[in-house]
N, C-alpha and C. Protein backbone atom coordinates (compact mmCIF):
# COMPACT_ATOMS: atom_id res chain seq x y z
N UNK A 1 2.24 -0.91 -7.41
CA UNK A 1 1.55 -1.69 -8.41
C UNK A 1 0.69 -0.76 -9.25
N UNK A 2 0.55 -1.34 -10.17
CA UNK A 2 -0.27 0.16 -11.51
C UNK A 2 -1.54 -0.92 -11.13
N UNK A 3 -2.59 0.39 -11.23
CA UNK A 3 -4.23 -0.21 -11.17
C UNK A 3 -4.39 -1.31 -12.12
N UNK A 4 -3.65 -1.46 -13.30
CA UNK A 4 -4.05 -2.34 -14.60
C UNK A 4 -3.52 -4.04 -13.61
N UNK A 5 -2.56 -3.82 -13.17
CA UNK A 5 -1.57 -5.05 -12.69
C UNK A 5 -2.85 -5.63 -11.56
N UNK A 6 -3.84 -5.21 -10.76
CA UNK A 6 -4.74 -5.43 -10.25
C UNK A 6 -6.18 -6.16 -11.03
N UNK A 7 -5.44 -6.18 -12.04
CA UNK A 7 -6.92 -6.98 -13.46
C UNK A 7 -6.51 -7.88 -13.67
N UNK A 8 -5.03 -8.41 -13.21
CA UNK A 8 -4.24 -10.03 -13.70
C UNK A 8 -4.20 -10.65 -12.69
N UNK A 9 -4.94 -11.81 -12.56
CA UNK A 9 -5.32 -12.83 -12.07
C UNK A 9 -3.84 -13.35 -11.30
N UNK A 10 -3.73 -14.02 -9.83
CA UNK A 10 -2.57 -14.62 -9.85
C UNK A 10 -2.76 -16.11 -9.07
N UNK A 11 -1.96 -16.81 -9.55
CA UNK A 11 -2.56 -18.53 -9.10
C UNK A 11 -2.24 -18.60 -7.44
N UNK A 12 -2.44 -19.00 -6.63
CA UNK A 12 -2.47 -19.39 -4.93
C UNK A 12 -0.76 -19.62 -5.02
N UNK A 13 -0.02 -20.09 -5.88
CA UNK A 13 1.49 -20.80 -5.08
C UNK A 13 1.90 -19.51 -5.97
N UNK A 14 1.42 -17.95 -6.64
CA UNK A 14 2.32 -17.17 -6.50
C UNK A 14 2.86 -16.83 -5.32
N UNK A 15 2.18 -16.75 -4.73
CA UNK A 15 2.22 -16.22 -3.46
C UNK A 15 2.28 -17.31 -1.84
N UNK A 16 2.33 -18.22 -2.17
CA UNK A 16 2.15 -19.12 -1.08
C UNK A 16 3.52 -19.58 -0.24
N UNK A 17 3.06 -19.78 1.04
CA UNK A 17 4.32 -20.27 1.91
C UNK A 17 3.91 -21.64 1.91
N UNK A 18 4.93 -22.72 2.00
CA UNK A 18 4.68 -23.89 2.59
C UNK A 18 5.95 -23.83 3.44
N UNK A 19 5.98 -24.99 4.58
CA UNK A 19 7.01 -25.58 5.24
C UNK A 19 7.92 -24.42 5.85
N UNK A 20 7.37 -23.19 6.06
CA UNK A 20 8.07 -22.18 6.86
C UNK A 20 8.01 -22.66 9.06
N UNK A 21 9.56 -22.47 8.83
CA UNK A 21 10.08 -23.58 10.49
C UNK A 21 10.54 -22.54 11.27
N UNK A 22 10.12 -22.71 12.14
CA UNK A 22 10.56 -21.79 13.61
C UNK A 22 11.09 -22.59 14.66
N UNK A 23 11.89 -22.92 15.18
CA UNK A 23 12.40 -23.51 16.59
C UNK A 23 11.77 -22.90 17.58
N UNK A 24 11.78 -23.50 18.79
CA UNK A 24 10.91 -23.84 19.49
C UNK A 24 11.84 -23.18 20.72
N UNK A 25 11.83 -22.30 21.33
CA UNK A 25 13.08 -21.85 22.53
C UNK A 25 12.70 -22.00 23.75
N UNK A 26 13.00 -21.72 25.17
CA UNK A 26 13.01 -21.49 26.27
C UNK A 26 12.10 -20.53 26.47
N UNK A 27 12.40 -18.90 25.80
CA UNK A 27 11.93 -18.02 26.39
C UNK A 27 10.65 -18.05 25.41
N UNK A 28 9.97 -18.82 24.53
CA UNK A 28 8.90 -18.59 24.29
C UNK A 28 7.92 -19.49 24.35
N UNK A 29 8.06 -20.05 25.86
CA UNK A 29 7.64 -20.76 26.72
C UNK A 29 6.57 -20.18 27.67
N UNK A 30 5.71 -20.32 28.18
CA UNK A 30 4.93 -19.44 29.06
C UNK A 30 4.96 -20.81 30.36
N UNK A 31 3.95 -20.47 31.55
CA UNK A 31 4.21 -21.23 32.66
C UNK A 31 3.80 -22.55 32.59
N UNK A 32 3.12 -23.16 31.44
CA UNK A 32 2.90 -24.04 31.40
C UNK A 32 3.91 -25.38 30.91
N UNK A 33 4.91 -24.80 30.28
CA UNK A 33 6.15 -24.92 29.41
C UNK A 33 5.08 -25.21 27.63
N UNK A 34 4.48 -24.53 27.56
CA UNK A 34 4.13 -24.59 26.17
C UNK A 34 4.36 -23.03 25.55
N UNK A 35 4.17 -23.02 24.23
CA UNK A 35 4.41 -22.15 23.64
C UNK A 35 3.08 -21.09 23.66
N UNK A 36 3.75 -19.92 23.67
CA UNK A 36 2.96 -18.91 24.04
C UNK A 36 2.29 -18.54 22.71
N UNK A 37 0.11 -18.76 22.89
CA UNK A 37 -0.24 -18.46 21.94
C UNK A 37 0.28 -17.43 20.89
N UNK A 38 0.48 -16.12 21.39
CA UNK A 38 0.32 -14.69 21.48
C UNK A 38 1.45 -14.87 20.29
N UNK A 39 2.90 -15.32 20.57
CA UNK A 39 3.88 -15.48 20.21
C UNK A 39 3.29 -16.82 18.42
N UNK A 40 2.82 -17.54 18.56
CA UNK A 40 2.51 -18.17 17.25
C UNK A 40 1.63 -17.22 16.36
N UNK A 41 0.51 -16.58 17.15
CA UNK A 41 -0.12 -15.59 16.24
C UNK A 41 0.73 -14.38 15.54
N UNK A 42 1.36 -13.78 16.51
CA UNK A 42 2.40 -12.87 16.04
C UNK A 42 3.11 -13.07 14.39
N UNK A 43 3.34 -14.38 14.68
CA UNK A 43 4.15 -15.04 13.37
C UNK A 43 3.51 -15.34 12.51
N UNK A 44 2.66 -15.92 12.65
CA UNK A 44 1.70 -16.28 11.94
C UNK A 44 0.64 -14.75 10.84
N UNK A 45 0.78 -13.78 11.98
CA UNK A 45 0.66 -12.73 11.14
C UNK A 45 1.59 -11.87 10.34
N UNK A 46 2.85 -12.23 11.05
CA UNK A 46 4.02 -11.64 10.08
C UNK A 46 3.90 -12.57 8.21
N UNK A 47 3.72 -14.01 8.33
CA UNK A 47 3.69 -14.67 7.32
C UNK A 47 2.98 -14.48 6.59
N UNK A 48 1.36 -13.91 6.93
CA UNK A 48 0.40 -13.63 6.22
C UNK A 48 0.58 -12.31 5.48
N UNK A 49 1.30 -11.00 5.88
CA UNK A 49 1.58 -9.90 5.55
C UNK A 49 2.68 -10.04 4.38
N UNK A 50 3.51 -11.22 4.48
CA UNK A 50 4.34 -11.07 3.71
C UNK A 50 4.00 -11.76 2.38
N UNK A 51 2.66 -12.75 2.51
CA UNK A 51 1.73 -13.20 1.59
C UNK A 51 0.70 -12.38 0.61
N UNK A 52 0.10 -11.22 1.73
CA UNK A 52 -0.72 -10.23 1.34
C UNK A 52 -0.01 -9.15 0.64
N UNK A 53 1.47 -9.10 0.52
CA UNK A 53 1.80 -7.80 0.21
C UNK A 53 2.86 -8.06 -0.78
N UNK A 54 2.75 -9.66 -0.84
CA UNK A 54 3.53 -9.92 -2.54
C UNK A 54 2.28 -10.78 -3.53
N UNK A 55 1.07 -10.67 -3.44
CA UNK A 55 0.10 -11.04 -3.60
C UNK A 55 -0.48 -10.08 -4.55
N UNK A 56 -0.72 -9.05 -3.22
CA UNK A 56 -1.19 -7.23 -3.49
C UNK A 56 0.03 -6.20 -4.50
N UNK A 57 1.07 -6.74 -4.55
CA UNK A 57 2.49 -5.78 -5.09
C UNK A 57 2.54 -4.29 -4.26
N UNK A 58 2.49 -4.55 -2.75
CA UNK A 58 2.44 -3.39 -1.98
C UNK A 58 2.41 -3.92 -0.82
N UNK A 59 1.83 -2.53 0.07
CA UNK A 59 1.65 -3.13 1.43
C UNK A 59 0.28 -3.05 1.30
N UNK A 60 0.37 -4.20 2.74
CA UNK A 60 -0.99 -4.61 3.04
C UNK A 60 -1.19 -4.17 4.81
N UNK A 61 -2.42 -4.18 5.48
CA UNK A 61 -2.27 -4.21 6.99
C UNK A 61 -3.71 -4.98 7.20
N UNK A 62 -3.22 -5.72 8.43
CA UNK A 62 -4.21 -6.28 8.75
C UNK A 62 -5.56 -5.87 9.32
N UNK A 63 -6.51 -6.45 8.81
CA UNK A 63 -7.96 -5.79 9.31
C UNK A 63 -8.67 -6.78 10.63
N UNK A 64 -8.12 -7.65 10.23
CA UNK A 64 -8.82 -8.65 10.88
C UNK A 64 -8.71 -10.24 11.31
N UNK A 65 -8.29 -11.04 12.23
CA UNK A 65 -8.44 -12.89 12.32
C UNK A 65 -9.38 -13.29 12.69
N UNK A 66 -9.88 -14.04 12.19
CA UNK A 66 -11.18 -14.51 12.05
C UNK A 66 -10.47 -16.29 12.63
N UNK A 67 -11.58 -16.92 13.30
CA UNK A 67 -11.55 -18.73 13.62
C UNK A 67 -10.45 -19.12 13.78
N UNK A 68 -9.99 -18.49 14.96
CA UNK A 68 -8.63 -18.58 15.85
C UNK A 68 -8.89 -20.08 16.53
N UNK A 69 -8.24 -21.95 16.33
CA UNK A 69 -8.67 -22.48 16.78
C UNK A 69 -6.86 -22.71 17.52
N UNK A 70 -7.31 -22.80 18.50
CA UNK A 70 -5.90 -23.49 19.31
C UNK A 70 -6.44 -25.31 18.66
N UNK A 71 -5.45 -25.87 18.42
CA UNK A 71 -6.04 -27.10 18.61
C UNK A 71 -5.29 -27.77 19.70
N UNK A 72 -4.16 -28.00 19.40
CA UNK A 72 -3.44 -28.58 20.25
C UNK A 72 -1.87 -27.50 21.19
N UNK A 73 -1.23 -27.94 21.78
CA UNK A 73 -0.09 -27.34 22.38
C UNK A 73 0.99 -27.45 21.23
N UNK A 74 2.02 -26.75 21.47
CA UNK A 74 3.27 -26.77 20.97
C UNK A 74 4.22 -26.50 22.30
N UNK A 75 5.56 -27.36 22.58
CA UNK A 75 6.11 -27.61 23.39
C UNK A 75 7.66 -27.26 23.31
N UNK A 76 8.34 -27.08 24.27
CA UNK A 76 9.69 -26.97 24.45
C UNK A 76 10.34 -28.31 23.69
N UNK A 77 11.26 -28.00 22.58
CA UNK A 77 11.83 -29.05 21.36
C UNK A 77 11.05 -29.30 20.32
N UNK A 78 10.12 -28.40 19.99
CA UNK A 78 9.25 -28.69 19.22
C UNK A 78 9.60 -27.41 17.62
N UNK A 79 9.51 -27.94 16.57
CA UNK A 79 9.66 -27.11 15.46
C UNK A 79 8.07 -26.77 15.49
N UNK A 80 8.13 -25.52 15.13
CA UNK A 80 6.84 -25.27 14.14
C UNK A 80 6.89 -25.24 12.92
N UNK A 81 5.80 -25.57 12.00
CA UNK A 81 5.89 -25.61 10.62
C UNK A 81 4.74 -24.74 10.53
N UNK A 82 4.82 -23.92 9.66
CA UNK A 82 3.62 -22.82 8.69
C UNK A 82 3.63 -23.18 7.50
N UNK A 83 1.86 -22.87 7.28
CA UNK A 83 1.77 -23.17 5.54
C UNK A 83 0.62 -22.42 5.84
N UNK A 84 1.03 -21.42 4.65
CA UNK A 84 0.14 -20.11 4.63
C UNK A 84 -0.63 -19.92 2.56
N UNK A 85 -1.70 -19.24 2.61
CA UNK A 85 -1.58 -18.76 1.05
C UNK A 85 -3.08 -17.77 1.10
N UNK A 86 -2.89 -17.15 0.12
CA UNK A 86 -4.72 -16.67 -0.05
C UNK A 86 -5.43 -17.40 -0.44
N UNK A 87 -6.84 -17.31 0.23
CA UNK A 87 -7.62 -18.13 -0.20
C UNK A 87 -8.92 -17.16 -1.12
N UNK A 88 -8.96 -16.27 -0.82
CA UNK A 88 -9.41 -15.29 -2.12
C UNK A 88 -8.96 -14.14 -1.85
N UNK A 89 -9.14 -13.09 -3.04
CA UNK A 89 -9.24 -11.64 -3.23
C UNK A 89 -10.53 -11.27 -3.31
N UNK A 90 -11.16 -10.02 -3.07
CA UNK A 90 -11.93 -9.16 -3.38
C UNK A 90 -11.74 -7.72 -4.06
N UNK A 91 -12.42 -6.71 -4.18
CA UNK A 91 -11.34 -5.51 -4.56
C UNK A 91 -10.06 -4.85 -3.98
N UNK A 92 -10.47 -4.98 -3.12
CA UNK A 92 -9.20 -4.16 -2.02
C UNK A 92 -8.92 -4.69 -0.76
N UNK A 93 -9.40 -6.46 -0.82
CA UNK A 93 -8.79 -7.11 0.49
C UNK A 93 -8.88 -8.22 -0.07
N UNK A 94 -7.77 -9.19 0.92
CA UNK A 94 -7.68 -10.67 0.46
C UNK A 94 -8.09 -11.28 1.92
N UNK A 95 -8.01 -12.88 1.76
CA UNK A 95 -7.83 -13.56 3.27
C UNK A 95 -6.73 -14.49 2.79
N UNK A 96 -5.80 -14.42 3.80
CA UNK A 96 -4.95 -15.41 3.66
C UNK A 96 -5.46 -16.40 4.93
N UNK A 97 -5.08 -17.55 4.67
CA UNK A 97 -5.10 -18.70 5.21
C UNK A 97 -3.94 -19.40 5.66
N UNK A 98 -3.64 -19.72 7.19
CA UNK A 98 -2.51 -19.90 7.77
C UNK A 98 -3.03 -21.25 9.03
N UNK A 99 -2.02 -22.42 8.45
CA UNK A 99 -1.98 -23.43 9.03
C UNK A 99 -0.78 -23.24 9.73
N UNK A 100 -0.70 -23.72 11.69
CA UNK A 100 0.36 -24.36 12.23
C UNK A 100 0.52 -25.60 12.43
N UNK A 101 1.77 -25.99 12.31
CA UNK A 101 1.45 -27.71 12.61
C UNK A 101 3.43 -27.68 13.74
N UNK A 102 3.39 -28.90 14.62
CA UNK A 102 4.79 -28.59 15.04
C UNK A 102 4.96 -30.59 15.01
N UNK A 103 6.15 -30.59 15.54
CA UNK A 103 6.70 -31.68 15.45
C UNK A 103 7.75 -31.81 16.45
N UNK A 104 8.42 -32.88 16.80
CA UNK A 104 9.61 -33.11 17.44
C UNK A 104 10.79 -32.46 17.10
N UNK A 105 11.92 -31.71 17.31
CA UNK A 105 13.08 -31.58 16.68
C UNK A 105 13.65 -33.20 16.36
N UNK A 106 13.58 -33.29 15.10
CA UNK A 106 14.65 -34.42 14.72
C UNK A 106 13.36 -35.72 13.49
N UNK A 107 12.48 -35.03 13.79
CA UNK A 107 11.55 -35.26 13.19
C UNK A 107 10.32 -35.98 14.06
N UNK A 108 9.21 -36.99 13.62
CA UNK A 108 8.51 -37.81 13.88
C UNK A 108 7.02 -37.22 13.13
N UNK A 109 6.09 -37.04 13.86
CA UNK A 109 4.73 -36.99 13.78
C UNK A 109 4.18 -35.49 13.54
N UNK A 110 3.70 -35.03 12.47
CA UNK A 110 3.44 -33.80 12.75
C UNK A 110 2.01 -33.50 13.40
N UNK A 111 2.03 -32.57 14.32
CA UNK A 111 0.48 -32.29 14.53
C UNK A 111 -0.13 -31.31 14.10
N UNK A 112 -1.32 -30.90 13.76
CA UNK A 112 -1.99 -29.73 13.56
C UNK A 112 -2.08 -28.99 15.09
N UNK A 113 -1.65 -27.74 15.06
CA UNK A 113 -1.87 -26.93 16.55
C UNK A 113 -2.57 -25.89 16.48
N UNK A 114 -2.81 -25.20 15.23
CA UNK A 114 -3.11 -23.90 15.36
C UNK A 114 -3.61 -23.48 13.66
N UNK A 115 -5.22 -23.05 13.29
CA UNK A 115 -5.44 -22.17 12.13
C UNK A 115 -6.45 -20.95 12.34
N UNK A 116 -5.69 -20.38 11.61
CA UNK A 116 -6.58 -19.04 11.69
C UNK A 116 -6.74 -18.28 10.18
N UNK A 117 -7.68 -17.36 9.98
CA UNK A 117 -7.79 -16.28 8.68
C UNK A 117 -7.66 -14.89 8.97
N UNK A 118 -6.89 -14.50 8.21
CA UNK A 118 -6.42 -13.30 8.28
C UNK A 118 -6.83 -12.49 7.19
N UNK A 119 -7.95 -11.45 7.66
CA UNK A 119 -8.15 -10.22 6.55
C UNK A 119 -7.30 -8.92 6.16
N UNK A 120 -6.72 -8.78 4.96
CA UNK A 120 -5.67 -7.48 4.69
C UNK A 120 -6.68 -7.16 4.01
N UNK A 121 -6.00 -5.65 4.03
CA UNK A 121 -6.44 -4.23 2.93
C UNK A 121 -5.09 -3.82 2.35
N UNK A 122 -5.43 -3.81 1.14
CA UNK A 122 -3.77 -3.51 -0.12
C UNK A 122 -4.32 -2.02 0.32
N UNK A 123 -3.06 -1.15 1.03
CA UNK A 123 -3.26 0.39 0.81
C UNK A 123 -2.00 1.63 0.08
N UNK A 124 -2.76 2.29 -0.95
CA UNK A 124 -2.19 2.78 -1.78
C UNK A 124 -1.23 4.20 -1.27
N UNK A 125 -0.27 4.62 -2.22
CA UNK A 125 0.65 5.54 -1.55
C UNK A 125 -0.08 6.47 -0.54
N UNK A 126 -1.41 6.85 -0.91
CA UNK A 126 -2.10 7.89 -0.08
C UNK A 126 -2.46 7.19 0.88
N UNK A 127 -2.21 6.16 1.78
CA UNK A 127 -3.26 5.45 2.94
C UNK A 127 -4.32 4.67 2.56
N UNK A 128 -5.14 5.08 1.44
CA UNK A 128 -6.23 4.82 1.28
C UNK A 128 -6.59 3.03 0.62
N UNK A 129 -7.66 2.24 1.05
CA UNK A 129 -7.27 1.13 -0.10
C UNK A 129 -7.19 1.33 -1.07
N UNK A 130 -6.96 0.24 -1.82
CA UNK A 130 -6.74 0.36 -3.63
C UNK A 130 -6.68 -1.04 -3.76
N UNK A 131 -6.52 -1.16 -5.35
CA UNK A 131 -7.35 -2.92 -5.64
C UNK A 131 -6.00 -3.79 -5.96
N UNK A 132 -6.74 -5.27 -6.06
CA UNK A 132 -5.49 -6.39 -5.37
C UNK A 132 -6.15 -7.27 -6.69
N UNK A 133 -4.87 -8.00 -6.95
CA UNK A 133 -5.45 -8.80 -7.95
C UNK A 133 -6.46 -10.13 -7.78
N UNK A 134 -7.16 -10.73 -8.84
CA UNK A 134 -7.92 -11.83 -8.10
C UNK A 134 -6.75 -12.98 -8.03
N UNK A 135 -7.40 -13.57 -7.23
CA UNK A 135 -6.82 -15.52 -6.78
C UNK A 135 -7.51 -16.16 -8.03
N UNK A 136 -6.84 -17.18 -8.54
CA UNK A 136 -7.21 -18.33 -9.14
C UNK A 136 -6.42 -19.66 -8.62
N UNK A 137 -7.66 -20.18 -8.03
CA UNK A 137 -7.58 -21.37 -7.64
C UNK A 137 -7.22 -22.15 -8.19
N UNK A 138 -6.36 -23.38 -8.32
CA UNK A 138 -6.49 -24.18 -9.03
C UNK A 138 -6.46 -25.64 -8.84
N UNK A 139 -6.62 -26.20 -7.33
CA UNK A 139 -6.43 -27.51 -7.17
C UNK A 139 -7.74 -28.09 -6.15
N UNK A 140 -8.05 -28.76 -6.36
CA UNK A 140 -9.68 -29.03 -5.35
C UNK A 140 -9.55 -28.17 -3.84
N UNK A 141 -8.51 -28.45 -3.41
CA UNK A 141 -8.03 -27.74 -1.86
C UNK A 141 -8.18 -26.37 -1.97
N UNK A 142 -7.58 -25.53 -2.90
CA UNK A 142 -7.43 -24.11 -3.09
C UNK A 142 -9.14 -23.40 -3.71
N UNK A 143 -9.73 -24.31 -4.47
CA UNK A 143 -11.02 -23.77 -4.99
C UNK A 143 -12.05 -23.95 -3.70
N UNK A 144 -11.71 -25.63 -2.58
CA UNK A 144 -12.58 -25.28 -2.01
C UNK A 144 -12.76 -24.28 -0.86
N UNK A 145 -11.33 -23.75 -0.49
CA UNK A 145 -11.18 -22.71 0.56
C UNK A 145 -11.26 -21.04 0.09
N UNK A 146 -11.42 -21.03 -1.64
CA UNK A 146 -11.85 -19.62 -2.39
C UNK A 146 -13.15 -19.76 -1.72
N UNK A 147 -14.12 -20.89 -1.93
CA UNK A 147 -14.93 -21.06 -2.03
C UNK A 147 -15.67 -20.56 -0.45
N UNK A 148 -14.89 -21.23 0.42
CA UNK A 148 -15.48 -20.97 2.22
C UNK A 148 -14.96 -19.39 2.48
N UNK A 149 -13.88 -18.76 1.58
CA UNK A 149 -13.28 -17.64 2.22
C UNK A 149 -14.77 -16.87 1.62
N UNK A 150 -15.33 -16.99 0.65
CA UNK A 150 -16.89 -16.02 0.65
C UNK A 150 -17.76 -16.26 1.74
N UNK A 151 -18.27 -17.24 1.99
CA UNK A 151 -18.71 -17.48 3.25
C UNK A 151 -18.25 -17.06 4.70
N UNK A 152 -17.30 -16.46 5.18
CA UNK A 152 -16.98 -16.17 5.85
C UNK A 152 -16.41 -14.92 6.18
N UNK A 153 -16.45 -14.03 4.56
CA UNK A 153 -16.39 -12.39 4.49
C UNK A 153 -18.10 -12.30 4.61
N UNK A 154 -18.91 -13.31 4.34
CA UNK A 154 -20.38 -12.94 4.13
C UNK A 154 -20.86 -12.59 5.96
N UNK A 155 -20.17 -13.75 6.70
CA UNK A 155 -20.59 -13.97 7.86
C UNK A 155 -20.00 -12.62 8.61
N UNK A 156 -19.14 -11.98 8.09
CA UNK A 156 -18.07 -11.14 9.01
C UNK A 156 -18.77 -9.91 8.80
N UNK A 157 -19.53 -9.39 7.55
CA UNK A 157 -20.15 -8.19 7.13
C UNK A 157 -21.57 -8.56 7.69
N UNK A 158 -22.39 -9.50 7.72
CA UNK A 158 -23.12 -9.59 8.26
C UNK A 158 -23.05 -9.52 9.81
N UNK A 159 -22.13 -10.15 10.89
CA UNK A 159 -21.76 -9.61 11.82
C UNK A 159 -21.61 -7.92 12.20
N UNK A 160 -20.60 -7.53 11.65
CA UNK A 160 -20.41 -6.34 11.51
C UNK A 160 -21.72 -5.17 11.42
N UNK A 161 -22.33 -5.88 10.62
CA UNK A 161 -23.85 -4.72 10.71
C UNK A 161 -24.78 -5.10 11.65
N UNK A 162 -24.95 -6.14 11.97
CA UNK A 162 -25.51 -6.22 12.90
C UNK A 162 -25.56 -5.90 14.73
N UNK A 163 -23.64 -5.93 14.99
CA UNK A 163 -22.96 -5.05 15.96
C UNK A 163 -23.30 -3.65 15.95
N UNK A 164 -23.44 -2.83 14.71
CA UNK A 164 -23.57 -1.68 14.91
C UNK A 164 -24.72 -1.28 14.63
N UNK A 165 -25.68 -2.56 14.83
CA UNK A 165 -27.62 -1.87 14.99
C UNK A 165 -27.49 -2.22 16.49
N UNK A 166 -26.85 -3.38 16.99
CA UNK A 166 -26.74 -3.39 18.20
C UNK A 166 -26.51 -1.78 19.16
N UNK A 167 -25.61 -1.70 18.59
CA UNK A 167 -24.97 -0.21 19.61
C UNK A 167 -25.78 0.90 19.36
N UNK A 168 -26.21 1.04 18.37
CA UNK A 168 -27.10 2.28 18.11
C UNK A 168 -28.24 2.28 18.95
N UNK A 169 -29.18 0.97 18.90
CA UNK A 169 -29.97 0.60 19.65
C UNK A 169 -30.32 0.77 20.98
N UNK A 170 -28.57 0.77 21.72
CA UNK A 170 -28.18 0.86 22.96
C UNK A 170 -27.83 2.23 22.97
N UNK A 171 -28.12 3.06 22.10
CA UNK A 171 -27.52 4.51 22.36
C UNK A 171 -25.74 4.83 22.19
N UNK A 172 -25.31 3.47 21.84
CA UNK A 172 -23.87 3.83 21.64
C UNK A 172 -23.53 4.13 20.09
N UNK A 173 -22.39 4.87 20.41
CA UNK A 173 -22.04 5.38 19.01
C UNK A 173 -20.95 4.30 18.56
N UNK A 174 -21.27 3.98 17.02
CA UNK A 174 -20.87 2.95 16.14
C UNK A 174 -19.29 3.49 16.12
């Protein structure tokens, strides 16, 4: 991506997944016969990368998931459905936002099971970051989750510094 292409704004459904389906198998079952967290996050971060890095016009890698909520199970016969998108940019990182929901094979009821936020860094041929274009919101849903994704880079940097007065404090190195 040329630095200039990073000054053009791009709307949330450039880049957005809806209704992305995974079947539901045997082996990604754990002992409970439900589906293995580990295994939805996995995916769930593959979807976000592939959000962040046609978003960014590059690659992206993940920095960070933030408000990992299990809500409910997902089960043997069960589809999963993903619906993923950014919910803002900054200079050189976005958050995408990734809903699971699953259902019966054959249809019925969908449930919410699983959301989480995912922080990327767009990094340039040298490794290093480099800048990502902004999000423009445009539908009450998308402005109000631009809107919480500041609140929650605020909470994460504020965390973050405060971990490493922690450790210093304690004599550990940051």
């Amino acid at each position: 991506m040329n630095p200039s292409d990073a000054k053009v704004a791009r709307p949330v459904s450039y880049s957005a997944v809806r209704d992305q389906v995974h079947l539901v198998f045997p082996n990604d079952l754990n002992q409970n016969s439900t589906v293995f967290g580990g295994l939805i996050l996995a995916s769930m971060d593959r979807i976000a990368a592939v959000i962040a890095n046609k978003h960014a016009g590059g690659p992206c890698v993940t920095v960070g998931v933030d408000a990992v909520h299990f809500i409910a199970p997902a089960r043997g016969g069960d589809v999963l459905i993903y619906h993923a998108s950014v919910n803002r940019a900054w200079n050189t990182s976005l958050e995408i936002g990734v809903k699971v929901e699953a259902e019966m094979v054959g249809g019925g009821d969908r449930r919410h099971i699983l959301s989480a936020y995912f922080t990327f860094v767009a990094q340039g041929a040298d490794g290093r970051p480099r800048p990502v274009p902004a999000i423009t919101p445009e539908t009450p849903e998308e402005k109000h989750r631009y809107e919480e994704a500041q609140f929650r880079r605020e909470s994460r940097l504020r965390n973050a510094e405060e971990l490493k007065k922690f450790r210093e404090s304690a004599g550990r190195k940051v």
